[in-house]
C-alpha atoms as a PDB file:
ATOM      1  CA  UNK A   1      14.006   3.503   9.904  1.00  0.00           C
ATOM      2  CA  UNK A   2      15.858   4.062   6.274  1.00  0.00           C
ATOM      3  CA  UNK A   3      15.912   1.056   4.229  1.00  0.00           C
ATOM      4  CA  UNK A   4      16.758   1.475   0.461  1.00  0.00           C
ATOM      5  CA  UNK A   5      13.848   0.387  -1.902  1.00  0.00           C
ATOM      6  CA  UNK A   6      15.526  -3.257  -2.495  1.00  0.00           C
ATOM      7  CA  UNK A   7      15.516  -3.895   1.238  1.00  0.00           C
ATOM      8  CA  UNK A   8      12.077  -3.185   1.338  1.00  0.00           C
ATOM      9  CA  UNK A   9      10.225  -6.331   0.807  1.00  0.00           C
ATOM     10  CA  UNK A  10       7.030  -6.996  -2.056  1.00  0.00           C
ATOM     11  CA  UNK A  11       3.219  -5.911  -0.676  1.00  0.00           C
ATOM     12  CA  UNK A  12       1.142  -9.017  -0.442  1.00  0.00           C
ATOM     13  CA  UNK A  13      -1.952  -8.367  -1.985  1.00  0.00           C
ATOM     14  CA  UNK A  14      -3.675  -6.951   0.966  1.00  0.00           C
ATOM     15  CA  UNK A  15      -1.140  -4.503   1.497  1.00  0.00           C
ATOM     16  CA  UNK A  16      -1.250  -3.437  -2.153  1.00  0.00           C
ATOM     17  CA  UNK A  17      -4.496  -2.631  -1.312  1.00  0.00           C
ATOM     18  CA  UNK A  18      -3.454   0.219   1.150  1.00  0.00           C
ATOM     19  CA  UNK A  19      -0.637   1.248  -0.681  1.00  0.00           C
ATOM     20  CA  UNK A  20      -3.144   1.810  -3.980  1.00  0.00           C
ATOM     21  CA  UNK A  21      -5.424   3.770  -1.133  1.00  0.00           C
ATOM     22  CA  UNK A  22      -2.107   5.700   0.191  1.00  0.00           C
ATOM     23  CA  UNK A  23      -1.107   6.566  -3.415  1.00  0.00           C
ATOM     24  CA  UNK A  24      -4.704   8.027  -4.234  1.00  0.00           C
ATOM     25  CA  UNK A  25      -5.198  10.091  -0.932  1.00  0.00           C
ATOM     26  CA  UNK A  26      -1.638  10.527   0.180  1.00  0.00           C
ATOM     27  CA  UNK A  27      -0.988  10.574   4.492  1.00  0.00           C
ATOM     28  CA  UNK A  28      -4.117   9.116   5.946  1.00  0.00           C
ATOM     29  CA  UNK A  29      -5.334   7.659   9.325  1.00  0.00           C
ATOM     30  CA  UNK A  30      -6.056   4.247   9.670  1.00  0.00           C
ATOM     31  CA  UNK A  31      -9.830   5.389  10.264  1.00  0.00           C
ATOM     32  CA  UNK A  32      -9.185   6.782   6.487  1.00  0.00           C
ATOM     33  CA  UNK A  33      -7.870   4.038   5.099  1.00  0.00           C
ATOM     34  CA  UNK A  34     -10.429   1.827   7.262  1.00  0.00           C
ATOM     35  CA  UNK A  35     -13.415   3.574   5.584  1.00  0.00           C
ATOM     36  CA  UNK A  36     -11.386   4.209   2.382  1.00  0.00           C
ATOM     37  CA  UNK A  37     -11.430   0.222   1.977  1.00  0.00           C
ATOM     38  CA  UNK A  38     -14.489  -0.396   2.890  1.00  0.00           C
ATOM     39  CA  UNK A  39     -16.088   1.172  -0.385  1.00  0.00           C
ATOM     40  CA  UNK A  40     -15.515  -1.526  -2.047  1.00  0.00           C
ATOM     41  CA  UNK A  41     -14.530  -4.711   0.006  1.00  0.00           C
ATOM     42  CA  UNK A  42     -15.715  -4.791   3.534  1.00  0.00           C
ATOM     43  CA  UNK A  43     -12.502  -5.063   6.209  1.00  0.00           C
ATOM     44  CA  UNK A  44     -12.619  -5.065   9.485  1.00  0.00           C
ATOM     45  CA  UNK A  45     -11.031  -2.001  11.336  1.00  0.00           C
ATOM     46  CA  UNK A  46      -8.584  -4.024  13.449  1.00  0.00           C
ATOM     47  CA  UNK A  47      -7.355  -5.909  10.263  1.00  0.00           C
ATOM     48  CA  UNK A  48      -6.512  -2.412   8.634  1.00  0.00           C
ATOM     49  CA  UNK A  49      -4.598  -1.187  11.580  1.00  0.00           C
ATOM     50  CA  UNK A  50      -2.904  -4.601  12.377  1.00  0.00           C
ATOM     51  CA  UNK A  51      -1.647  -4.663   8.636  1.00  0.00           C
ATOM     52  CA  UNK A  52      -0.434  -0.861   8.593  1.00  0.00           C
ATOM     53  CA  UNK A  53       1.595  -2.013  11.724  1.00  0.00           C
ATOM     54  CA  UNK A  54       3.247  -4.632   9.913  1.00  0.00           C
ATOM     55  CA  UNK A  55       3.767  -2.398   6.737  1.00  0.00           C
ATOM     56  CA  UNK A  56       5.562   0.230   9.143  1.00  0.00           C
ATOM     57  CA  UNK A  57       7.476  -2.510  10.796  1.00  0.00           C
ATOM     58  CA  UNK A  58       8.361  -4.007   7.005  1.00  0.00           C
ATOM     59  CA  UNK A  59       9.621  -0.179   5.822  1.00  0.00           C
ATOM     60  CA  UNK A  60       6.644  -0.107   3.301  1.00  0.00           C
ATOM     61  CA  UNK A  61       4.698   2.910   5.176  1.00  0.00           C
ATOM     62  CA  UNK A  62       6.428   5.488   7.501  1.00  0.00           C
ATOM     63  CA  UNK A  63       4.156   6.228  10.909  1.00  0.00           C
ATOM     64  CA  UNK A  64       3.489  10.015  12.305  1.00  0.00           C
ATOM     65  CA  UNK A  65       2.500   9.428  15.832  1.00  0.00           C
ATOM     66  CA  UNK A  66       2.674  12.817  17.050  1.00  0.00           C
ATOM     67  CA  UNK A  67      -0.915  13.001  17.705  1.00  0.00           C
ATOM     68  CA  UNK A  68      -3.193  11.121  18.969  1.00  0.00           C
ATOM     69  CA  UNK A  69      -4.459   9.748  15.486  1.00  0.00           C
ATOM     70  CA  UNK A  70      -1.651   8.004  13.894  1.00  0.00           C
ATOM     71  CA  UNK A  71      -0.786   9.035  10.441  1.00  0.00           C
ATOM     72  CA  UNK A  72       0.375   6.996   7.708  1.00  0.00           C
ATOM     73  CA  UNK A  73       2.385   7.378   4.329  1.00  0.00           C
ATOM     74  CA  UNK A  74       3.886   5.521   1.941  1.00  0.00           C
ATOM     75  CA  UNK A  75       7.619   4.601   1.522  1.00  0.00           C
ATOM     76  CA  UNK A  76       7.471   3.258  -1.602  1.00  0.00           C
ATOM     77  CA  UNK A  77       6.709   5.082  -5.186  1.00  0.00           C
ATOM     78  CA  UNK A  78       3.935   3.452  -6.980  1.00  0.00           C
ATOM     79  CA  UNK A  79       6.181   3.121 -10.359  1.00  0.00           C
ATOM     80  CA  UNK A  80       8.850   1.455  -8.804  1.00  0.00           C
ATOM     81  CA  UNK A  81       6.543  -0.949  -6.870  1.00  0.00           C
ATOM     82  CA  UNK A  82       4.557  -1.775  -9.850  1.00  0.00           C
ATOM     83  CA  UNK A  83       8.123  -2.952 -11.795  1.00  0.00           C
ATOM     84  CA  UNK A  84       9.037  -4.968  -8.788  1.00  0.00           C
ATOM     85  CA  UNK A  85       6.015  -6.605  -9.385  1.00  0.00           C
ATOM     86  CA  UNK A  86       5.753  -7.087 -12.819  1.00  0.00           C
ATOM     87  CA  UNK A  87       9.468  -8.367 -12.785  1.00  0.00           C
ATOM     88  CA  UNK A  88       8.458 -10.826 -10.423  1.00  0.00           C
ATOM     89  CA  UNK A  89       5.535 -11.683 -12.234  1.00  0.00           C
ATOM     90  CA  UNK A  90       7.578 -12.095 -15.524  1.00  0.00           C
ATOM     91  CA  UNK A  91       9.948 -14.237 -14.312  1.00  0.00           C
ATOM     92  CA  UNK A  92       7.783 -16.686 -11.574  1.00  0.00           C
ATOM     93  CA  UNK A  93       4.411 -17.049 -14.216  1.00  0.00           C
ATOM     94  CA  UNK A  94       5.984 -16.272 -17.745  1.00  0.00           C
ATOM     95  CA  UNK A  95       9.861 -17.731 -17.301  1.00  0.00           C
ATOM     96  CA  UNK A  96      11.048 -14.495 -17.738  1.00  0.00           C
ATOM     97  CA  UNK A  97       9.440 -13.789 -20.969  1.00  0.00           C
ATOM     98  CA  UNK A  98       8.042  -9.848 -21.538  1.00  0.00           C
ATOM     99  CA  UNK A  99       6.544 -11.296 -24.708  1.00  0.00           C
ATOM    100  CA  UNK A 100       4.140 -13.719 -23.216  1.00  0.00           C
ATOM    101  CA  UNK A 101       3.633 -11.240 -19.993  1.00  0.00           C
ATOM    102  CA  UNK A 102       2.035  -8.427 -22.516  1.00  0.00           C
ATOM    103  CA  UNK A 103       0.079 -11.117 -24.684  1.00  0.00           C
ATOM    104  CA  UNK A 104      -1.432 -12.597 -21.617  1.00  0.00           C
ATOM    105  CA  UNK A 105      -2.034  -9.368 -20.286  1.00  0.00           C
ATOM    106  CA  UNK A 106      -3.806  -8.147 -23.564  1.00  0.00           C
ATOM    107  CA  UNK A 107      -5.429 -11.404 -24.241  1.00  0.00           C
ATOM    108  CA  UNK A 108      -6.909 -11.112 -20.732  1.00  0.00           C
ATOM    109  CA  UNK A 109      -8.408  -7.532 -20.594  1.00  0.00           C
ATOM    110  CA  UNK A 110      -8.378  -6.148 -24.100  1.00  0.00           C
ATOM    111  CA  UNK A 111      -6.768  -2.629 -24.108  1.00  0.00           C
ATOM    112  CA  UNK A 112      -8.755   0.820 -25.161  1.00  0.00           C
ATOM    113  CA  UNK A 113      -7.676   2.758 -27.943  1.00  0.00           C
ATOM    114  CA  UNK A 114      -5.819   5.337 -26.128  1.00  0.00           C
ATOM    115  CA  UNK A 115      -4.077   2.778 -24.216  1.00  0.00           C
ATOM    116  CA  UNK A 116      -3.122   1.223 -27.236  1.00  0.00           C
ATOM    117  CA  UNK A 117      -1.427   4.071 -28.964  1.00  0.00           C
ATOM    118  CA  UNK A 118       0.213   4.583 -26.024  1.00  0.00           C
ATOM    119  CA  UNK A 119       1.422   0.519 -25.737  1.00  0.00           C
ATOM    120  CA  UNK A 120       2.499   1.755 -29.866  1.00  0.00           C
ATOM    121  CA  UNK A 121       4.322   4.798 -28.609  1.00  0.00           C
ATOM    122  CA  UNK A 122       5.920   3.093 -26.114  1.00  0.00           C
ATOM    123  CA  UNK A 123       7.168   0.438 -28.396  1.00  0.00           C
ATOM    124  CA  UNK A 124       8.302   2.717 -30.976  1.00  0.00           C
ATOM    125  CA  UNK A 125      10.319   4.374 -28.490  1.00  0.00           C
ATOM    126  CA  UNK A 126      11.976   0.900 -27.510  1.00  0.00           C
ATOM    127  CA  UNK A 127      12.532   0.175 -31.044  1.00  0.00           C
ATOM    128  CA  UNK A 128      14.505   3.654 -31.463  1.00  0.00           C
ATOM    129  CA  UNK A 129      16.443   2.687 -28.466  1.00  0.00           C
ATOM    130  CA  UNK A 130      17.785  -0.684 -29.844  1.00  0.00           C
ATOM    131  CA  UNK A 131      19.019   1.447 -33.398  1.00  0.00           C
ATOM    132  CA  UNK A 132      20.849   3.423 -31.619  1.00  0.00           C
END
């Protein structure tokens, strides 16, 4: 089933979880993902596979069922997920305001150095683009 990205609806949190696991490991069985998960949250098998069935349904994961072990992939790019989210976030928690979004954000879980001159370089490059 082709849906275009905007069709495609938001991950809840739990299937942000397998997306995140996706992303990292690329086309995995839901025994992967199963055990994948469990690192670091336990989840029950049957919950994994029951939400994978919804994401397929949904258009967030695609389904290779040529073999006995279904195998799973991601639809959706990570970037373009992640801005979904954040414009969602900005404009539901923060009234659409980027400034109190990144002040939160870095108020919350202070940044390291390198991520700072990066957060620098990435406003620099924003202020170039308004010159222009």
């Amino acid at each position: 089933m082709n849906r275009t990205q905007a069709a495609v609806p938001l991950p809840t949190p739990a299937e942000l979880r397998i997306l995140r696991y996706l992303w990292d490991n690329g086309p995995s069985t839901v025994r992967a993902v199963h055990e994948g998960m469990s690192l670091s949250k336990p989840v029950r098998y049957t919950t994994v596979l029951r939400l994978l069935q919804n994401m397929h349904d949904k258009g967030l994961v695609s389904r290779d069922d040529s073999a006995r072990s279904h195998v799973y992939e991601s639809n959706v790019p990570p970037e373009e997920t992640e801005a979904r989210l954040v414009i969602r976030l900005t404009e539901t928690a923060f009234g659409g305001s980027t400034k109190r979004l990144v002040m939160r954000a870095l108020a919350q879980t202070p940044a390291s150095a390198s991520e700072k001159a990066e957060i620098r370089s990435i406003l620099e490059r924003a202020e170039g683009d308004v010159d222009d």
